[in-house]
N, C-alpha and C. Protein backbone atom coordinates (compact mmCIF):
# COMPACT_ATOMS: atom_id res chain seq x y z
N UNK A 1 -0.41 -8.67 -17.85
CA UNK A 1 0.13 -7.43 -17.30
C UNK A 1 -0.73 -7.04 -16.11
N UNK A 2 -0.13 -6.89 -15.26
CA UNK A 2 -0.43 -6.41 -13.71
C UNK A 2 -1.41 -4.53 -14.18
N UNK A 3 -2.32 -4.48 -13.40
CA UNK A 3 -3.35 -3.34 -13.34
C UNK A 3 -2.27 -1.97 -12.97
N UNK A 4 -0.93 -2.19 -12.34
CA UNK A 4 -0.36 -1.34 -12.69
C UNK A 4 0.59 -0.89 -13.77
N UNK A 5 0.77 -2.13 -14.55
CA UNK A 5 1.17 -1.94 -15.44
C UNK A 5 0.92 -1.55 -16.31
N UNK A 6 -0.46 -2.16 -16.68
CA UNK A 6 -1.37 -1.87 -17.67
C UNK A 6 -1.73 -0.29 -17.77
N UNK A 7 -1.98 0.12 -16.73
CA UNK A 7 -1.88 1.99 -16.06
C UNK A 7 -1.01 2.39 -16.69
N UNK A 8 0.39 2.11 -16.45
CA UNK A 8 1.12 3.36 -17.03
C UNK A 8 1.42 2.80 -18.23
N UNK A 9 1.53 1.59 -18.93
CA UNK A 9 1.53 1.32 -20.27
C UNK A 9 0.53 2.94 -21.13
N UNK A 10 -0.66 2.19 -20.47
CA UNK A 10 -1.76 3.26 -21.19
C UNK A 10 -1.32 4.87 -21.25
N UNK A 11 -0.75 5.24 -19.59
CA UNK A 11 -0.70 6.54 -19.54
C UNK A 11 0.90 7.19 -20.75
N UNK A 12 2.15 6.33 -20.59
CA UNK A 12 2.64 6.44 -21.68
C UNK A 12 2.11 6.66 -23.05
N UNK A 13 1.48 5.59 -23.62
CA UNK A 13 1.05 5.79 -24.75
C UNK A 13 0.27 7.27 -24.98
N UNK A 14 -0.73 7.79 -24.13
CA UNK A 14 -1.25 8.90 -24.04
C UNK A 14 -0.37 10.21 -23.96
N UNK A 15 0.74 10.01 -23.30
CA UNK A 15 1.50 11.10 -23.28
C UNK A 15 2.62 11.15 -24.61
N UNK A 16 2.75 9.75 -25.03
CA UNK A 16 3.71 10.12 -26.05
C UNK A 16 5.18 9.39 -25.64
N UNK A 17 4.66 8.86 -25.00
CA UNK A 17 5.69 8.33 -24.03
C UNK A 17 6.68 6.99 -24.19
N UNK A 18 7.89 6.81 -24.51
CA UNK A 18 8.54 5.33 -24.57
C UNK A 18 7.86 4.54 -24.26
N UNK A 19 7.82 3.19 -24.92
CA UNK A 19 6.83 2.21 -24.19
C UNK A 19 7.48 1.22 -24.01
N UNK A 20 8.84 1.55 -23.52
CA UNK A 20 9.32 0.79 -22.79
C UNK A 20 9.20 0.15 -21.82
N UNK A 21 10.14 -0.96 -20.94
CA UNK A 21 8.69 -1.50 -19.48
C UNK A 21 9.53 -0.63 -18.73
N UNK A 22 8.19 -0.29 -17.47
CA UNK A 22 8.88 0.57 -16.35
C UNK A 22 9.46 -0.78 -15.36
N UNK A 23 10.34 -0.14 -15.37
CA UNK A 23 10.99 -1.40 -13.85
C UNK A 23 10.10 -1.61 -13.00
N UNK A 24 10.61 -3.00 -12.82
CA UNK A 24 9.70 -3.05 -11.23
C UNK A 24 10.32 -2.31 -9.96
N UNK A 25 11.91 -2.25 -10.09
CA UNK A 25 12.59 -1.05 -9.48
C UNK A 25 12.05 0.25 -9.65
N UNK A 26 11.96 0.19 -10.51
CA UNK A 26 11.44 2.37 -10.33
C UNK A 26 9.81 2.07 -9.56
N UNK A 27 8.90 1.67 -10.28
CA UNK A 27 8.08 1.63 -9.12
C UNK A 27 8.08 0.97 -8.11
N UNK A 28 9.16 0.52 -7.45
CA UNK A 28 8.77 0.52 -6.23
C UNK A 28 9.80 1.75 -5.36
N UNK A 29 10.54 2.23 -5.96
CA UNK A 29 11.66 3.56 -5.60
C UNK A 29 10.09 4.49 -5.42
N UNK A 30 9.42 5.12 -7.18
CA UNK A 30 8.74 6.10 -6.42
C UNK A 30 7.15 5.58 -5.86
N UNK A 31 6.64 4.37 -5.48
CA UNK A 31 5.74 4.48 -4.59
C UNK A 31 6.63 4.10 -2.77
N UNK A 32 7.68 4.08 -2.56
CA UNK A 32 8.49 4.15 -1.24
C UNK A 32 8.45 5.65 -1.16
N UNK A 33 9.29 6.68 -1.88
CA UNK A 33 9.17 8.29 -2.05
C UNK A 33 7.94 8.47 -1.29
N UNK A 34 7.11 8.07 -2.05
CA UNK A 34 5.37 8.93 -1.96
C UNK A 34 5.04 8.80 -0.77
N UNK A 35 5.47 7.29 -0.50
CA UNK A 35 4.90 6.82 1.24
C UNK A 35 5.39 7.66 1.96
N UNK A 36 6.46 7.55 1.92
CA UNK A 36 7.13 8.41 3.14
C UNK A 36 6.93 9.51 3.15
N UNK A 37 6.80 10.66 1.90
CA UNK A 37 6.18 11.83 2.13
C UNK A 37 4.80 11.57 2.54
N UNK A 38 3.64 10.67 2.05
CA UNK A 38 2.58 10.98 2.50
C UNK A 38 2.41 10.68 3.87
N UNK A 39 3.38 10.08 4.83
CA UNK A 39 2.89 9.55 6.05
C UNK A 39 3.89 10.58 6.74
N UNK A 40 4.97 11.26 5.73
CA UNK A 40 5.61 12.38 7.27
C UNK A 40 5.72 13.63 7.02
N UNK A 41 5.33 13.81 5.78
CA UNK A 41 4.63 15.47 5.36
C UNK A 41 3.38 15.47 5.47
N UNK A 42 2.81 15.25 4.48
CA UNK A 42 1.48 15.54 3.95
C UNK A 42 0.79 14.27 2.92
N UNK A 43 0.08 14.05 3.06
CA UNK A 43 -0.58 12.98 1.90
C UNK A 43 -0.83 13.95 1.00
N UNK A 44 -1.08 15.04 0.86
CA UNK A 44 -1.76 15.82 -0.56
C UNK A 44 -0.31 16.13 -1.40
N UNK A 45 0.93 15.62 -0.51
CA UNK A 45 2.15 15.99 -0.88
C UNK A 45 2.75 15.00 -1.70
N UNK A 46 2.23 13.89 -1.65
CA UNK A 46 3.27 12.72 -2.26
C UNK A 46 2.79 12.80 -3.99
N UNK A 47 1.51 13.41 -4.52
CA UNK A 47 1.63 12.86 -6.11
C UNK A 47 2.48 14.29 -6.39
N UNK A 48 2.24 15.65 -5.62
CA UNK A 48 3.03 16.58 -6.33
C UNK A 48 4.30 16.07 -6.34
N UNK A 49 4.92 15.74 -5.04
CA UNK A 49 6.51 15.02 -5.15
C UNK A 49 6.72 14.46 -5.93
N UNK A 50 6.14 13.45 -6.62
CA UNK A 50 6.30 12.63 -7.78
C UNK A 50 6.23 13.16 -9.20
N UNK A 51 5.59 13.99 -9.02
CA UNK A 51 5.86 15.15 -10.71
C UNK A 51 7.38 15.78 -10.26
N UNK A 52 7.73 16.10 -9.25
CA UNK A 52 8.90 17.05 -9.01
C UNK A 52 10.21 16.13 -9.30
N UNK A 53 9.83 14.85 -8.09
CA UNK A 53 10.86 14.27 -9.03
C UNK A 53 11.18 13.36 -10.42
N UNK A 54 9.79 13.36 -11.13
CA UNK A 54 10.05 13.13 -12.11
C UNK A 54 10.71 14.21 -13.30
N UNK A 55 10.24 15.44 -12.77
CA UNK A 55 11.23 16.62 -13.69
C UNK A 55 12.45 16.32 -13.22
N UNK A 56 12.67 15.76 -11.50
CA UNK A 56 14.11 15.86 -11.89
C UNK A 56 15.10 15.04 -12.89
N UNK A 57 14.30 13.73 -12.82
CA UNK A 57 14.61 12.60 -13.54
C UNK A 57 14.98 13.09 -15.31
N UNK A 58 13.54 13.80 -15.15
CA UNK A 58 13.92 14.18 -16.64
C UNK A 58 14.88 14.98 -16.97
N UNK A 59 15.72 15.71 -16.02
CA UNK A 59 16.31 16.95 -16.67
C UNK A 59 17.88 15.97 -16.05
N UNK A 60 18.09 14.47 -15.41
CA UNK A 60 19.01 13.79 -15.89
C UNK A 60 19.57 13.37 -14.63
N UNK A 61 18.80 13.85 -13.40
CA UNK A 61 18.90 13.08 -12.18
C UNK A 61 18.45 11.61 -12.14
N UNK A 62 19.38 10.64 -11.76
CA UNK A 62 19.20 9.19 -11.39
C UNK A 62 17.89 9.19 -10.46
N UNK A 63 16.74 8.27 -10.56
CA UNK A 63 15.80 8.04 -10.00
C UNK A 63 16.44 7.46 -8.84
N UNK A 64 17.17 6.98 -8.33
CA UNK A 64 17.63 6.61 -7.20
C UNK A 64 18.02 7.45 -5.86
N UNK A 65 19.08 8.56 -6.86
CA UNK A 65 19.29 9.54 -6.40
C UNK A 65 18.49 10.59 -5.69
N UNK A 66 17.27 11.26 -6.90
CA UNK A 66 16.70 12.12 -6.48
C UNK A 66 15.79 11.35 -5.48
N UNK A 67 15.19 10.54 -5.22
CA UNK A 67 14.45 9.49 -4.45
C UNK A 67 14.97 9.54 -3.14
N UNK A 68 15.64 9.17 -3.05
CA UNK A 68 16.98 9.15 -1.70
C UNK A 68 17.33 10.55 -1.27
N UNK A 69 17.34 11.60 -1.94
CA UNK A 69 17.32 12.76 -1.53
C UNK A 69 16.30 13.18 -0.84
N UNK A 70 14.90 12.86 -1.39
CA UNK A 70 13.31 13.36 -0.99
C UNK A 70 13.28 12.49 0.59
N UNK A 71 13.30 11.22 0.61
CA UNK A 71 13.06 10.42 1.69
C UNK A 71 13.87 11.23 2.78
N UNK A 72 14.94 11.31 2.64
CA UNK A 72 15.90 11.97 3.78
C UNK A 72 15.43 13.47 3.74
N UNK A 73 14.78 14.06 3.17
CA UNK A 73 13.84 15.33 3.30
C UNK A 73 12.98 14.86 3.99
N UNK A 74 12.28 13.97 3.74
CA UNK A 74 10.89 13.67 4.27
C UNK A 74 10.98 13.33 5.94
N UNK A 75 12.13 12.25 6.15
CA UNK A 75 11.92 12.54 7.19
C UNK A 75 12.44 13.64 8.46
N UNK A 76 13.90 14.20 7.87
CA UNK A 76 13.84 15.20 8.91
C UNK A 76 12.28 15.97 8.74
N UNK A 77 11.86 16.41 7.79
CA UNK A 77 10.68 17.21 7.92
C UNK A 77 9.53 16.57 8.70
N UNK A 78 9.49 15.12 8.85
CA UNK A 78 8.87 14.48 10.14
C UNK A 78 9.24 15.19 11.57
N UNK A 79 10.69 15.16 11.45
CA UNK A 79 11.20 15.43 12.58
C UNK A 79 11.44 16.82 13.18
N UNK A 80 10.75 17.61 11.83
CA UNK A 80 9.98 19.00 12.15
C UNK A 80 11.24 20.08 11.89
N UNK A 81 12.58 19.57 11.51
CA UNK A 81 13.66 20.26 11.42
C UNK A 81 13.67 21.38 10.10
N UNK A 82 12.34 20.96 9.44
CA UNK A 82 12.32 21.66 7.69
C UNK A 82 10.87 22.04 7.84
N UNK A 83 9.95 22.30 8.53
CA UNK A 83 8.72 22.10 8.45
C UNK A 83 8.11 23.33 8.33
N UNK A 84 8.96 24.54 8.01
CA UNK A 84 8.73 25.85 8.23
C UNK A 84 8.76 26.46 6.74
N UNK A 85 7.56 26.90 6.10
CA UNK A 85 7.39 27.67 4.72
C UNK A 85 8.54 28.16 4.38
N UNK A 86 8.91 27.68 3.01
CA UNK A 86 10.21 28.84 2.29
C UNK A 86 9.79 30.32 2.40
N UNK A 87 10.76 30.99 3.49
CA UNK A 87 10.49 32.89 2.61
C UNK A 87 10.16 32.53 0.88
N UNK A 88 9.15 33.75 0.70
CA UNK A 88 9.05 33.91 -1.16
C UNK A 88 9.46 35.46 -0.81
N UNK A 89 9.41 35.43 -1.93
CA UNK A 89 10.01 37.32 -2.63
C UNK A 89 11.05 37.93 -2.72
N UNK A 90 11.48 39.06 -2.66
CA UNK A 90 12.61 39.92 -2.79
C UNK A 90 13.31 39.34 -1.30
C-alpha cells in the first residue's frame, strides 16, 4: 500500500470510518480541487475546501460534481470575478 494509502486507511480507521478502498479516482478529483484552489485562491484555502466539499459529499453530492463546481469557482475567482468577501449580517 502506497504512503497515501496507508494515510487514509489509518485516518479512516481513526475516525470510524468505512474501510473501504478510496479510489484512485477520488483522490485524484480532490487533490486536482485543492490544486487549483491553492494556486488561484489561496493555499491556506485548499484543505478547508476539502472539508467543505467533503460535507458536501456527505450530505449526497457526487464527488465529481461538487469538485467541478469548486474548480470553476476557483478559477473565475483567479480571474478576480468572485474575489470580493461575502456581505455577513442582517
Amino acid at each position: 500500500m502506497n504512503g497515501i494509502g496507508a494515510w487514509t486507511a489509518a485516518v479512516r480507521a481513526d475516525l470510524g470510518l468505512d474501510q473501504g478502498p478510496l479510489e484512485t479516482e477520488a483522490i485524484r478529483i480532490v487533490l486536482d480541487v485543492t490544486g487549483d484552489v491553492a494556486h488561484g485562491v489561496n493555499r491556506p484555502a485548499a484543505p478547508i475546501t476539502a472539508y467543505l466539499v467533503g460535507v458536501a459529499v456527505g450530505r449526497g453530492l457526487a464527488l465529481p460534481d461538487a469538485a467541478e463546481r469548486i474548480r470553476a469557482l476557483a478559477a473565475r475567482w483567479a480571474e478576480g470575478a468572485e474575489s470580493e468577501e461575502p456581505a455577513t449580517g442582517p
